[in-house]
PDB file of N, CA and C in Angstrom:
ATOM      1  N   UNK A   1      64.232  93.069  71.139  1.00  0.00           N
ATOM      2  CA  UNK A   1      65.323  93.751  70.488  1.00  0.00           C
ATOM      3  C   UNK A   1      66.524  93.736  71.420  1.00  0.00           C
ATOM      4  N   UNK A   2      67.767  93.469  70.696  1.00  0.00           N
ATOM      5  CA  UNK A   2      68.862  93.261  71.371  1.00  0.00           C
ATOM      6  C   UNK A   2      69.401  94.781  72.226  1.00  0.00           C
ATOM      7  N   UNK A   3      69.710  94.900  72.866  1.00  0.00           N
ATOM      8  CA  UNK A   3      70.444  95.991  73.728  1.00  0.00           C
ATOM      9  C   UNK A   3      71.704  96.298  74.443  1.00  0.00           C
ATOM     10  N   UNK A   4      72.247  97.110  74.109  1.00  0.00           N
ATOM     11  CA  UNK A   4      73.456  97.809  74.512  1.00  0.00           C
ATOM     12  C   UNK A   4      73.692  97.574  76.292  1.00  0.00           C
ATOM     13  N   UNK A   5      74.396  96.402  77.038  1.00  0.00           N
ATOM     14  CA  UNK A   5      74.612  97.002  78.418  1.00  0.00           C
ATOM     15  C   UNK A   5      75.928  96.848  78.799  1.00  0.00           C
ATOM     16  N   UNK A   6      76.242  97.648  80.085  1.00  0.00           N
ATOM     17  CA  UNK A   6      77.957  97.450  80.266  1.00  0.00           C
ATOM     18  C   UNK A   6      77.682  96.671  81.252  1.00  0.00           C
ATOM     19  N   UNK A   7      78.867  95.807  81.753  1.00  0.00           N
ATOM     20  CA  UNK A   7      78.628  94.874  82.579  1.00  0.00           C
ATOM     21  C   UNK A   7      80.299  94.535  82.978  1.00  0.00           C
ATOM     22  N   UNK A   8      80.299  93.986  83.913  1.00  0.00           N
ATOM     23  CA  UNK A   8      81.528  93.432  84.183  1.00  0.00           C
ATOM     24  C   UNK A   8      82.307  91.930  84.228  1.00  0.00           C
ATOM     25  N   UNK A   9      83.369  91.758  83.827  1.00  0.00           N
ATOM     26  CA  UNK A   9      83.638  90.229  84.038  1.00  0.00           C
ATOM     27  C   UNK A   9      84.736  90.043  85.391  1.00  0.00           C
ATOM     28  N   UNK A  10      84.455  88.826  86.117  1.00  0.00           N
ATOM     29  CA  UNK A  10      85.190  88.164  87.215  1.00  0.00           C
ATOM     30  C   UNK A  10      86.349  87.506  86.182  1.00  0.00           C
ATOM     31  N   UNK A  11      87.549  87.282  87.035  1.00  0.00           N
ATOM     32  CA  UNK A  11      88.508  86.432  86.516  1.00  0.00           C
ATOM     33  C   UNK A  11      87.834  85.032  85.559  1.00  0.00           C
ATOM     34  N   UNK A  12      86.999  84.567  85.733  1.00  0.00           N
ATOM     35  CA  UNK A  12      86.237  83.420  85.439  1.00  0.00           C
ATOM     36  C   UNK A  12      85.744  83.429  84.114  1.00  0.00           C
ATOM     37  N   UNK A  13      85.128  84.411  84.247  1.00  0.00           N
ATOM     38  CA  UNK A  13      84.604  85.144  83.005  1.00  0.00           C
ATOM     39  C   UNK A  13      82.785  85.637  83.081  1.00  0.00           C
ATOM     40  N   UNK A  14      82.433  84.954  84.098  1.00  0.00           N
ATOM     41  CA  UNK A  14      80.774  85.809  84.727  1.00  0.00           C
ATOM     42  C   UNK A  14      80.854  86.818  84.474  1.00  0.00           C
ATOM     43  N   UNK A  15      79.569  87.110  84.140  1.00  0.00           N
ATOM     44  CA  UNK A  15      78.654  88.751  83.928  1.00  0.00           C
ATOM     45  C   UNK A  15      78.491  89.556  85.364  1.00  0.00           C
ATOM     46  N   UNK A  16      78.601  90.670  85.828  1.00  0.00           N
ATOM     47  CA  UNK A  16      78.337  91.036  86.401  1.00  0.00           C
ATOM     48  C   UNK A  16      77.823  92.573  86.640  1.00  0.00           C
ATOM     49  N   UNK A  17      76.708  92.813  86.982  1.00  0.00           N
ATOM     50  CA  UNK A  17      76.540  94.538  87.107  1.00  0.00           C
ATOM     51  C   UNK A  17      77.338  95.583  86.905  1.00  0.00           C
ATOM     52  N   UNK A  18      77.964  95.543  88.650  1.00  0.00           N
ATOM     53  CA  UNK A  18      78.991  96.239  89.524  1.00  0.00           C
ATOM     54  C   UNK A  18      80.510  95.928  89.173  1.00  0.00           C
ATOM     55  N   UNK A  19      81.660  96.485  89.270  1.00  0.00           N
ATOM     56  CA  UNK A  19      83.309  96.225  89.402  1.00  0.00           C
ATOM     57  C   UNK A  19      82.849  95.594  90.766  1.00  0.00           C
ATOM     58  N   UNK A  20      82.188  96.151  91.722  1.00  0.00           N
ATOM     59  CA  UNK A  20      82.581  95.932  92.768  1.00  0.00           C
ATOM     60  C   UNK A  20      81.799  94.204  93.079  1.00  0.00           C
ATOM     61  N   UNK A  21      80.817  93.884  92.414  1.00  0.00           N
ATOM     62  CA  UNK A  21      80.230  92.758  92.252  1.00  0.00           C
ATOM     63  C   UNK A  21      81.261  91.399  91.806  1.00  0.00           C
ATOM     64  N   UNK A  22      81.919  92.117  90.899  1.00  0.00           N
ATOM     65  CA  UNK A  22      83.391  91.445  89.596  1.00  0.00           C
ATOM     66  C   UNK A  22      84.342  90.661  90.721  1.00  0.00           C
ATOM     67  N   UNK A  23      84.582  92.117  91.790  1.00  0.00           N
ATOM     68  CA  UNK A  23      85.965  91.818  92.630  1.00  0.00           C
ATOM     69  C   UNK A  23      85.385  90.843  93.823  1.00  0.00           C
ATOM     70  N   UNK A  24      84.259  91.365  94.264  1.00  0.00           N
ATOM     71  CA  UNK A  24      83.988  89.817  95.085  1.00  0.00           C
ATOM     72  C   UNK A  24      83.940  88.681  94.502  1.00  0.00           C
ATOM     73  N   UNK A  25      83.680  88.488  93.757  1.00  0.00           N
ATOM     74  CA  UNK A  25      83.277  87.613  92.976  1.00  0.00           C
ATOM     75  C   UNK A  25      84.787  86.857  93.036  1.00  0.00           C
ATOM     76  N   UNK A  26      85.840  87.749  92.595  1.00  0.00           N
ATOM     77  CA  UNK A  26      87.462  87.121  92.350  1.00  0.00           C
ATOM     78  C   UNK A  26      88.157  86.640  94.069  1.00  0.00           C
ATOM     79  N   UNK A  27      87.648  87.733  94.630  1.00  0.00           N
ATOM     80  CA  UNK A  27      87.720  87.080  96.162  1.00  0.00           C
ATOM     81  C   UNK A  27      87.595  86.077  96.824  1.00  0.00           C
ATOM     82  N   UNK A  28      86.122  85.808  96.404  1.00  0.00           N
ATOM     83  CA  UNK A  28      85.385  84.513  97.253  1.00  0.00           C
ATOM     84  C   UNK A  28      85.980  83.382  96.639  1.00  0.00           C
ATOM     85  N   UNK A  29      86.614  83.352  95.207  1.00  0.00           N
ATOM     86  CA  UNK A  29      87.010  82.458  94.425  1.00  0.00           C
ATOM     87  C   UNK A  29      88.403  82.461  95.105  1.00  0.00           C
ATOM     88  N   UNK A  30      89.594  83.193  95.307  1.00  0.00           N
ATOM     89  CA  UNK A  30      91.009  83.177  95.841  1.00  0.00           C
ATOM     90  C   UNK A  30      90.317  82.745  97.002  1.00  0.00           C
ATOM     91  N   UNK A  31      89.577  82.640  97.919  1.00  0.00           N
ATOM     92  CA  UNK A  31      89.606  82.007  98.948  1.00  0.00           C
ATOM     93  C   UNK A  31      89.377  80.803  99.078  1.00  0.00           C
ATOM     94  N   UNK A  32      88.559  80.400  97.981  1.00  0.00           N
ATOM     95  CA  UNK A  32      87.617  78.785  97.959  1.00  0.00           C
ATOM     96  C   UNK A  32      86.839  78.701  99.174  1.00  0.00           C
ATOM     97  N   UNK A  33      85.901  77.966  99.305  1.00  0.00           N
ATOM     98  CA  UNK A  33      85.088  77.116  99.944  1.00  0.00           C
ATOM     99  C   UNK A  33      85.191  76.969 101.252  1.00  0.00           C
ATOM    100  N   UNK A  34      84.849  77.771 102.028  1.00  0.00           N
ATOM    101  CA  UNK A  34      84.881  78.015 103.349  1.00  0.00           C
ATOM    102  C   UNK A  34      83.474  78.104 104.012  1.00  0.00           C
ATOM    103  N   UNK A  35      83.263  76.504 105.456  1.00  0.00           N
ATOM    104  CA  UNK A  35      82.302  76.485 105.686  1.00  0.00           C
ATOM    105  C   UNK A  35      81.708  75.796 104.840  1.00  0.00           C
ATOM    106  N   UNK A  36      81.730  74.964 103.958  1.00  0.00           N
ATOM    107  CA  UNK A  36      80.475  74.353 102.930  1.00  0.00           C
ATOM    108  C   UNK A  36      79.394  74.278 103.258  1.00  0.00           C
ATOM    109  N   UNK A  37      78.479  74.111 105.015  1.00  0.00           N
ATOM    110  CA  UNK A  37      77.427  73.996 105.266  1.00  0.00           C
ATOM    111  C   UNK A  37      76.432  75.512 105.116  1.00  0.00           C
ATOM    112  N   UNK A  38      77.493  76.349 105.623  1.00  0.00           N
ATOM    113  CA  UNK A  38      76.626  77.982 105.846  1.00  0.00           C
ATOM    114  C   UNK A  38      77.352  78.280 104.316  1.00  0.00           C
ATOM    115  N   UNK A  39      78.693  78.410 103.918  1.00  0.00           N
ATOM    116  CA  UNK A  39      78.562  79.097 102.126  1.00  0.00           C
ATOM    117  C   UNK A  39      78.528  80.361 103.103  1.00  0.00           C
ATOM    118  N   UNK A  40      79.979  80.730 103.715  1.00  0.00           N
ATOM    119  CA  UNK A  40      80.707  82.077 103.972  1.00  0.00           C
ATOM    120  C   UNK A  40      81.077  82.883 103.618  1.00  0.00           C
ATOM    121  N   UNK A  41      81.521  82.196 102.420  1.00  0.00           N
ATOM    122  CA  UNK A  41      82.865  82.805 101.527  1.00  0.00           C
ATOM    123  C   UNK A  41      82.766  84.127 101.054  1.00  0.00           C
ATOM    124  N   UNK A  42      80.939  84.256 100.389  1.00  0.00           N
ATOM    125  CA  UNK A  42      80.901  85.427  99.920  1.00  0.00           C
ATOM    126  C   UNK A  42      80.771  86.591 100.975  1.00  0.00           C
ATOM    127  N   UNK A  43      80.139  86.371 102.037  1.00  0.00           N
ATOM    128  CA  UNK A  43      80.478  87.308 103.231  1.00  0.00           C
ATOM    129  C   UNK A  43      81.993  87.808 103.508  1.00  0.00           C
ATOM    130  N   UNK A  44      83.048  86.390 103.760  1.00  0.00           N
ATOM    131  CA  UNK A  44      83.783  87.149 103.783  1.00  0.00           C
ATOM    132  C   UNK A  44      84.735  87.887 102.918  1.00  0.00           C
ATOM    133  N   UNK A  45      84.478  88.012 101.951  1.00  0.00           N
ATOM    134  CA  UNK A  45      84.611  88.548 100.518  1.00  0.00           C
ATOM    135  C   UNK A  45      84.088  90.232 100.482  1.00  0.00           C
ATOM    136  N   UNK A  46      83.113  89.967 101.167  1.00  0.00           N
ATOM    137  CA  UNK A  46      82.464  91.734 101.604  1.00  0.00           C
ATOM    138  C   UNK A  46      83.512  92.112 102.340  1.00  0.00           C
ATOM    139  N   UNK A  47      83.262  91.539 103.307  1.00  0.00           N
ATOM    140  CA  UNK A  47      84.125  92.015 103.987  1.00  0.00           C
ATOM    141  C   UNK A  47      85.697  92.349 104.223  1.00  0.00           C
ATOM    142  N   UNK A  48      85.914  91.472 103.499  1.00  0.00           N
ATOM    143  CA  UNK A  48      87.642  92.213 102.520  1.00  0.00           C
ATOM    144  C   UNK A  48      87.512  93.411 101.765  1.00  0.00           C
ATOM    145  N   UNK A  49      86.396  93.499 101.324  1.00  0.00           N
ATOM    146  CA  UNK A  49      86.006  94.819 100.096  1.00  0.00           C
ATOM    147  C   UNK A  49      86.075  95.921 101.221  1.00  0.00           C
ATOM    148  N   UNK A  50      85.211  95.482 102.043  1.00  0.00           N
ATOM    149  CA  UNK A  50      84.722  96.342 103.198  1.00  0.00           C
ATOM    150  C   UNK A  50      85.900  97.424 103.498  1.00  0.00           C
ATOM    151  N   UNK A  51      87.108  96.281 103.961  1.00  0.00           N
ATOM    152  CA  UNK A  51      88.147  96.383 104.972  1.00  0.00           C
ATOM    153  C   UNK A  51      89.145  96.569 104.674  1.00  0.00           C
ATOM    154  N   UNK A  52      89.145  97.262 102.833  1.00  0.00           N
ATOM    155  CA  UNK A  52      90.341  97.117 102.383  1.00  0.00           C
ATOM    156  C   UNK A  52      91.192  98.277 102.530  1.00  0.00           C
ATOM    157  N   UNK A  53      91.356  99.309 102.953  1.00  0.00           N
ATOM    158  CA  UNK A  53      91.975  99.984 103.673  1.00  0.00           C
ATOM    159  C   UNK A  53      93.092  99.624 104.738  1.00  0.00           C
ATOM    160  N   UNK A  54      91.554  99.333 105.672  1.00  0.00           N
ATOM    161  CA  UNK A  54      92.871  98.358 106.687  1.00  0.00           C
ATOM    162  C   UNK A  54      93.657  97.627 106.171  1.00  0.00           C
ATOM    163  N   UNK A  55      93.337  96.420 105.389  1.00  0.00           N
ATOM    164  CA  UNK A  55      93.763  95.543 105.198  1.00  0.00           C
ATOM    165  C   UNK A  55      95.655  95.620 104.189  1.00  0.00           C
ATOM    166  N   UNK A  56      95.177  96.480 103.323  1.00  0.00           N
ATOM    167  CA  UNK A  56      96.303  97.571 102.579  1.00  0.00           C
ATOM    168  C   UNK A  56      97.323  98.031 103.396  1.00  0.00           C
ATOM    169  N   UNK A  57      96.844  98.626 104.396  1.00  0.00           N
ATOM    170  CA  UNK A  57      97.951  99.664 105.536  1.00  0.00           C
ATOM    171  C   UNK A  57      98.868  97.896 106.381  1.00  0.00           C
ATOM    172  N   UNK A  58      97.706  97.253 107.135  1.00  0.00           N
ATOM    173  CA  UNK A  58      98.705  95.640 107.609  1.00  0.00           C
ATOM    174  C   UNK A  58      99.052  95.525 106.415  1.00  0.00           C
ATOM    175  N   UNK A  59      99.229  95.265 105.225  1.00  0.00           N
ATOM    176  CA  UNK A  59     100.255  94.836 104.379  1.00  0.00           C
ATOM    177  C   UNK A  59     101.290  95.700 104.004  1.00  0.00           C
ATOM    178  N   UNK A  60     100.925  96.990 104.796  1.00  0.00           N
ATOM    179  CA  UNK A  60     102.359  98.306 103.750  1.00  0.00           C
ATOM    180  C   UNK A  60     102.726  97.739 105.454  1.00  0.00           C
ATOM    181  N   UNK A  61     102.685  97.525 106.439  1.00  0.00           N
ATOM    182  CA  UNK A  61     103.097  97.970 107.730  1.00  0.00           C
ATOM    183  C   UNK A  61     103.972  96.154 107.494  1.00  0.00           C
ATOM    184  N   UNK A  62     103.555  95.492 106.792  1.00  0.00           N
ATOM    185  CA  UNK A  62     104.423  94.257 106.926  1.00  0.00           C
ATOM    186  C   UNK A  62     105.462  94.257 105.994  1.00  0.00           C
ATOM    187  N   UNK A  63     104.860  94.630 104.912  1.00  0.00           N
ATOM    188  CA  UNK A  63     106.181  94.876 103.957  1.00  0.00           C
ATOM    189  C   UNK A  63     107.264  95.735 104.513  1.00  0.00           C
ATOM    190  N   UNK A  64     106.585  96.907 105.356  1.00  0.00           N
ATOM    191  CA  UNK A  64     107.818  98.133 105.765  1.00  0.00           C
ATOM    192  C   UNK A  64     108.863  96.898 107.009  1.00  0.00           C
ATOM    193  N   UNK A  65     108.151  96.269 107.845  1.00  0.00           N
ATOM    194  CA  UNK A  65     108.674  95.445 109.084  1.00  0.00           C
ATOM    195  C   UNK A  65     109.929  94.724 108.328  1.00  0.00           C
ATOM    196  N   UNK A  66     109.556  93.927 107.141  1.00  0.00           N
ATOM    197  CA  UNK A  66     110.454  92.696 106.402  1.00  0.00           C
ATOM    198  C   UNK A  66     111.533  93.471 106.092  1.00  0.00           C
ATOM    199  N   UNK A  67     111.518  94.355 105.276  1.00  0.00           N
ATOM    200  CA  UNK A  67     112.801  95.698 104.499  1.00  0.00           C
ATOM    201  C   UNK A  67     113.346  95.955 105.430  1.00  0.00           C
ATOM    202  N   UNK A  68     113.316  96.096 107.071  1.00  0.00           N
ATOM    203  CA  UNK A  68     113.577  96.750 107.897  1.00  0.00           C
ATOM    204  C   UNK A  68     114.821  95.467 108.431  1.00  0.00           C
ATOM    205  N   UNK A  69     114.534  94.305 108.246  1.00  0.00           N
ATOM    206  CA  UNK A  69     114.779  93.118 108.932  1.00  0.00           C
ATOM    207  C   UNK A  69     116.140  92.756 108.436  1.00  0.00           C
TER     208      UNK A  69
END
């Protein structure tokens, strides 16, 4: 019997569990193919998720630097 589930889509259009599954997913893809032998990408894709705080504040702290310029 068919069943009701929520799920998420990547830019692509994949199924996925999690949002947070969705957004790596869109990550590892804006990055492409890094490493082809080890297949990095999705690591570092966590780790943008991870880091996105930081990563947010270096971009308000670069945008504020440029306006300033």
């Amino acid at each position: 019997m068919a069943k009701l589930a929520q799920c998420y889509t990547d830019n692509r259009g994949a199924l996925h569990m999690t949002p947070e599954q969705a957004v790596l997913a869109d990550i590892a893809a804006a990055l492409g193919r890094i490493n082809a032998d080890a297949g990095i990408t999705g690591g570092i894709a966590a780790l943008i998720l991870d880091k996105r705080g930081e990563i947010e504040a270096a971009f308000r702290d670069l945008d504020a630097m440029r306006g300033a310029a």
